[in-house]
C-alpha atoms as a PDB file:
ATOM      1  CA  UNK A   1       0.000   0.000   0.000  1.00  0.00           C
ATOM      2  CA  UNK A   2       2.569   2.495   1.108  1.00  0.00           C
ATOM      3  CA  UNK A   3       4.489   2.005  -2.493  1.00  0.00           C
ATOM      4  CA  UNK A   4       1.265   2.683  -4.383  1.00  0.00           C
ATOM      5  CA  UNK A   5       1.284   5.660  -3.210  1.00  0.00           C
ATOM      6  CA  UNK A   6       4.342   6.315  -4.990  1.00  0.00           C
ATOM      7  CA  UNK A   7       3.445   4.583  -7.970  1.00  0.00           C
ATOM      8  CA  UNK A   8       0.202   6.624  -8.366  1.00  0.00           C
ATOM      9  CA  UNK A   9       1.802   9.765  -7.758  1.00  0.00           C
ATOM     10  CA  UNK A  10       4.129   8.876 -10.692  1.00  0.00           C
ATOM     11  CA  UNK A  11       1.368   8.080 -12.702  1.00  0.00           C
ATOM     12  CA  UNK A  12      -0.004  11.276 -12.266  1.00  0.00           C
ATOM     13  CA  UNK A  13       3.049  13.087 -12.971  1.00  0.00           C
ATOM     14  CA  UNK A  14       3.199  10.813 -16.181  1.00  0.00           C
ATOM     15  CA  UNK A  15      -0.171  11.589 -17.172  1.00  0.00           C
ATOM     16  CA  UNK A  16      -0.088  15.601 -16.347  1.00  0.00           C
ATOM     17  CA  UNK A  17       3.421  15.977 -18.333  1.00  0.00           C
ATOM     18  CA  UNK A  18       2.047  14.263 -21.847  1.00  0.00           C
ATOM     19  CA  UNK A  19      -0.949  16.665 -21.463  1.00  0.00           C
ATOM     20  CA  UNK A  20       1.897  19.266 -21.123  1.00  0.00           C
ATOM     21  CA  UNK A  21       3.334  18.163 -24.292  1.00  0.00           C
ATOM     22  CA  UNK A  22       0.238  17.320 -26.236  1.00  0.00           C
ATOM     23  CA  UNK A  23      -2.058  20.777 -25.141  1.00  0.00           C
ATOM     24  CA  UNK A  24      -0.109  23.934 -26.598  1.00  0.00           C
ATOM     25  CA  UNK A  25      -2.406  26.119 -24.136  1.00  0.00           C
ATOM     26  CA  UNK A  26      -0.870  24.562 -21.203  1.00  0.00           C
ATOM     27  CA  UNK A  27       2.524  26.402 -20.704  1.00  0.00           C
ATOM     28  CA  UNK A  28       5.531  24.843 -19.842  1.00  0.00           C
ATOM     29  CA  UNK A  29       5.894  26.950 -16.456  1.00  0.00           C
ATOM     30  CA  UNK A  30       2.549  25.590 -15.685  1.00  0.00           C
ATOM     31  CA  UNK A  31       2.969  21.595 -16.124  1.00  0.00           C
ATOM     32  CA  UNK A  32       6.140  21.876 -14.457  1.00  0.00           C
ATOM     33  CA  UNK A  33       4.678  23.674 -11.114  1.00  0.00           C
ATOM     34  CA  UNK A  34       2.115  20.937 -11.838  1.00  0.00           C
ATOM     35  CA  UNK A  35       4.374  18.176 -11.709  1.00  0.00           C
ATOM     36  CA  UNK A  36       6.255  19.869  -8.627  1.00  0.00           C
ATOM     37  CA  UNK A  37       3.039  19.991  -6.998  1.00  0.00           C
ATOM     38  CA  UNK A  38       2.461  16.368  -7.489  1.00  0.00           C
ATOM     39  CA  UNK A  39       5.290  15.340  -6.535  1.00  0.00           C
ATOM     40  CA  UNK A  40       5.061  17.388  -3.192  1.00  0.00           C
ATOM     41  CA  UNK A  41       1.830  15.991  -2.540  1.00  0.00           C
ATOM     42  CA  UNK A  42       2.976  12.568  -3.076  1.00  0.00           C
ATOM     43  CA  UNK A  43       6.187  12.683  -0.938  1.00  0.00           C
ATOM     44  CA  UNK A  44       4.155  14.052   2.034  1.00  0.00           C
ATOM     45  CA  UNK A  45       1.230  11.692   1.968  1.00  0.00           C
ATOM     46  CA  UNK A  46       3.837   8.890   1.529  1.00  0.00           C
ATOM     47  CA  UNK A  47       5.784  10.407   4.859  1.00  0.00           C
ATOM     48  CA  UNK A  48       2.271  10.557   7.140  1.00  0.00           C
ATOM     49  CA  UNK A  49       1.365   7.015   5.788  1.00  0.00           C
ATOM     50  CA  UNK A  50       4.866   5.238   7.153  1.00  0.00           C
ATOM     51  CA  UNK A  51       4.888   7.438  10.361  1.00  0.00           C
ATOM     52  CA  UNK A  52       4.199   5.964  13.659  1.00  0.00           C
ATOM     53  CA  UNK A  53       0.895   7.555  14.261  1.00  0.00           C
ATOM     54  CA  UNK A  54      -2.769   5.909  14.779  1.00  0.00           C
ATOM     55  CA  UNK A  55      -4.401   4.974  11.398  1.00  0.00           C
ATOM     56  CA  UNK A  56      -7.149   7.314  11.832  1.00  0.00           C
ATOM     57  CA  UNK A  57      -4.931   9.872  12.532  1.00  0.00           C
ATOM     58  CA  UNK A  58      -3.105   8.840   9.741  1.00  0.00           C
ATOM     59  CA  UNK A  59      -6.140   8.411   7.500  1.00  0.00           C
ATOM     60  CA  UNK A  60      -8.059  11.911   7.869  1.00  0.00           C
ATOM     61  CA  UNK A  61      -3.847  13.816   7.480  1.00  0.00           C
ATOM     62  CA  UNK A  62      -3.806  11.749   4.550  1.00  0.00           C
ATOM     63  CA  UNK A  63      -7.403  12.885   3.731  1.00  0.00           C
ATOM     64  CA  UNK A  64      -6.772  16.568   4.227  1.00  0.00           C
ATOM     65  CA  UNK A  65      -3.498  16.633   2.475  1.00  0.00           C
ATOM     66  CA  UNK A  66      -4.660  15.067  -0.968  1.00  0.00           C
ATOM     67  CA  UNK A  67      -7.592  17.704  -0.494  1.00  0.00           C
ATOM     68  CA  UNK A  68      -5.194  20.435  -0.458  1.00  0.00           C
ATOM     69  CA  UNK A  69      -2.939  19.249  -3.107  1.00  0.00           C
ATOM     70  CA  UNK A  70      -5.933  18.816  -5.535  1.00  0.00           C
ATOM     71  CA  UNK A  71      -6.667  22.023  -4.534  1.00  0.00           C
ATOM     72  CA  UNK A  72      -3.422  23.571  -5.391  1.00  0.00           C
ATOM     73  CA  UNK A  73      -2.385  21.581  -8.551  1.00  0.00           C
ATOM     74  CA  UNK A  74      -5.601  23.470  -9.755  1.00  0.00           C
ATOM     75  CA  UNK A  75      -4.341  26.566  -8.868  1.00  0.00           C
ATOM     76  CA  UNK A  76      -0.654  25.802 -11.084  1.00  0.00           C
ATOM     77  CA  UNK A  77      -2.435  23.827 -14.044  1.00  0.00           C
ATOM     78  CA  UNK A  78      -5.193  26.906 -14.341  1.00  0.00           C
ATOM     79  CA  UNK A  79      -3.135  29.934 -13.209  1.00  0.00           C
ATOM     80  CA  UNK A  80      -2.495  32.714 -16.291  1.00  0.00           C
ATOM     81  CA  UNK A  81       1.203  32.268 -17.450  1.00  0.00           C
ATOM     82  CA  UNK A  82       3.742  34.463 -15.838  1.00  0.00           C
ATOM     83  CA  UNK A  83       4.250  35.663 -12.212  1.00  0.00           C
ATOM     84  CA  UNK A  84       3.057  38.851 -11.966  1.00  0.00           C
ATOM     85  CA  UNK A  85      -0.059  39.673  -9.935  1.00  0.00           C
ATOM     86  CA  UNK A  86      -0.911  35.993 -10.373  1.00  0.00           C
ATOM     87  CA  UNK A  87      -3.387  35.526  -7.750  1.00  0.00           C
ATOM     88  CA  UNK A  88      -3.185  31.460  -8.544  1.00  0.00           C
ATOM     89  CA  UNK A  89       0.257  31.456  -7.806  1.00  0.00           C
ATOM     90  CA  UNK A  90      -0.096  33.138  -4.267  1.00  0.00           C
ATOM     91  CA  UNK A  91      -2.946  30.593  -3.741  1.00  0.00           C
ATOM     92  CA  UNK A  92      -1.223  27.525  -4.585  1.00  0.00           C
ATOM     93  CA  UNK A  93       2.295  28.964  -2.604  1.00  0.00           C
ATOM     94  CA  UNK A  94      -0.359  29.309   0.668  1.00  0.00           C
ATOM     95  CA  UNK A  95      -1.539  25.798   0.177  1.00  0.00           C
ATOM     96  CA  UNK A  96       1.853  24.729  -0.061  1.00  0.00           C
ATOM     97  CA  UNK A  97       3.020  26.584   3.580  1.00  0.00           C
ATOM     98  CA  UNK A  98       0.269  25.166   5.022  1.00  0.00           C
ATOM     99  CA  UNK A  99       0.717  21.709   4.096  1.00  0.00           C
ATOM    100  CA  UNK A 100       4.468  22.090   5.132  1.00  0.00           C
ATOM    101  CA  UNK A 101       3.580  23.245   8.384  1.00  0.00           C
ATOM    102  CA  UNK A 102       0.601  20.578   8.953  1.00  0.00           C
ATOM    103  CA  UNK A 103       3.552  18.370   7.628  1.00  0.00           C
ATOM    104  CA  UNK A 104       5.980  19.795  10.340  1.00  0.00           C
ATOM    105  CA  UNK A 105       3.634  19.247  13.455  1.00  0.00           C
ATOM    106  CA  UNK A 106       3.017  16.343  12.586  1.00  0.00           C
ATOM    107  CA  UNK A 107       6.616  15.303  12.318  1.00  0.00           C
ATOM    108  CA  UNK A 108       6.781  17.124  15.626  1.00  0.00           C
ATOM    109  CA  UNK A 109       4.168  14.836  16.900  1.00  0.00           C
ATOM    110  CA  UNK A 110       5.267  11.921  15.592  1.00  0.00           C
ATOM    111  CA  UNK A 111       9.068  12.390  16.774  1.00  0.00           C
ATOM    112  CA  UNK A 112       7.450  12.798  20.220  1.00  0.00           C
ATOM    113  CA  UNK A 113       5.411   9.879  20.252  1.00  0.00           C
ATOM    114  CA  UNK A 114       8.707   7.574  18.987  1.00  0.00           C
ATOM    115  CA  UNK A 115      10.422   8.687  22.408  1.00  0.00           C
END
C-alpha cells in the first residue's frame, strides 16, 4: 500500500506531463509547477502514511493533504502564465506553507510519540 502511493503519484506526474506536451495552451511553467506539486503531494502523503501515528490519525492527514494538493495543482495547471499579480500562484504557494507546516507538526508529533 505504502508504495502505491508512490506509484500513483508517478502516474499522475506521467499523465499531467504528456498533457503538457500534447495541449499547446498549457505552458511549460505551468505543467512543471504541476508536476512539482504532485510530486510534493505525493512525498508528504507517503511520509504521514509510514509514520508511527494511529491509522485514523493517519487516515483523515492523509485525507486533508490530498484535499489540499488537488486544490493547489488546480491553482498551477489553471493559473495565467507568468508571475506577476498571479493571484493562482499566491494561492497555490499558501496551500503549499500550510501543508508544510501541517507536515511539520506532525513530524513534531510523531518524533514525540517515537520517544
Amino acid at each position: 500500500m505504502k508504495s502505491l502511493i508512490l506509484i500513483i503519484g508517478a502516474l499522475f506526474i506521467v499523465f499531467n506531463t504528456l498533457i503538457g506536451i500534447m495541449l499547446s495552451d498549457y505552458s511549460t511553467l505551468n505543467f512543471l509547477l504541476a508536476d512539482l506539486s504532485i510530486v510534493l503531494t505525493a512525498v508528504m502523503i507517503y511520509w504521514v502514511v509510514n509514520s508511527k501515528m494511529a491509522a485514523g490519525f493517519t487516515i483523515a492527514a492523509s485525507t486533508l493533504l490530498i484535499f489540499t494538493g488537488i486544490i493547489r495543482l488546480l491553482c498551477v495547471a489553471l493559473a495565467p502564465s507568468g508571475w506577476e499579480n498571479n493571484l493562482y500562484f499566491i494561492a497555490a504557494i499558501s496551500i503549499l506553507l500550510f501543508e508544510l507546516a501541517f507536515v511539520a507538526v506532525l513530524w513534531f508529533i510523531d518524533s514525540k510519540q517515537s520517544n
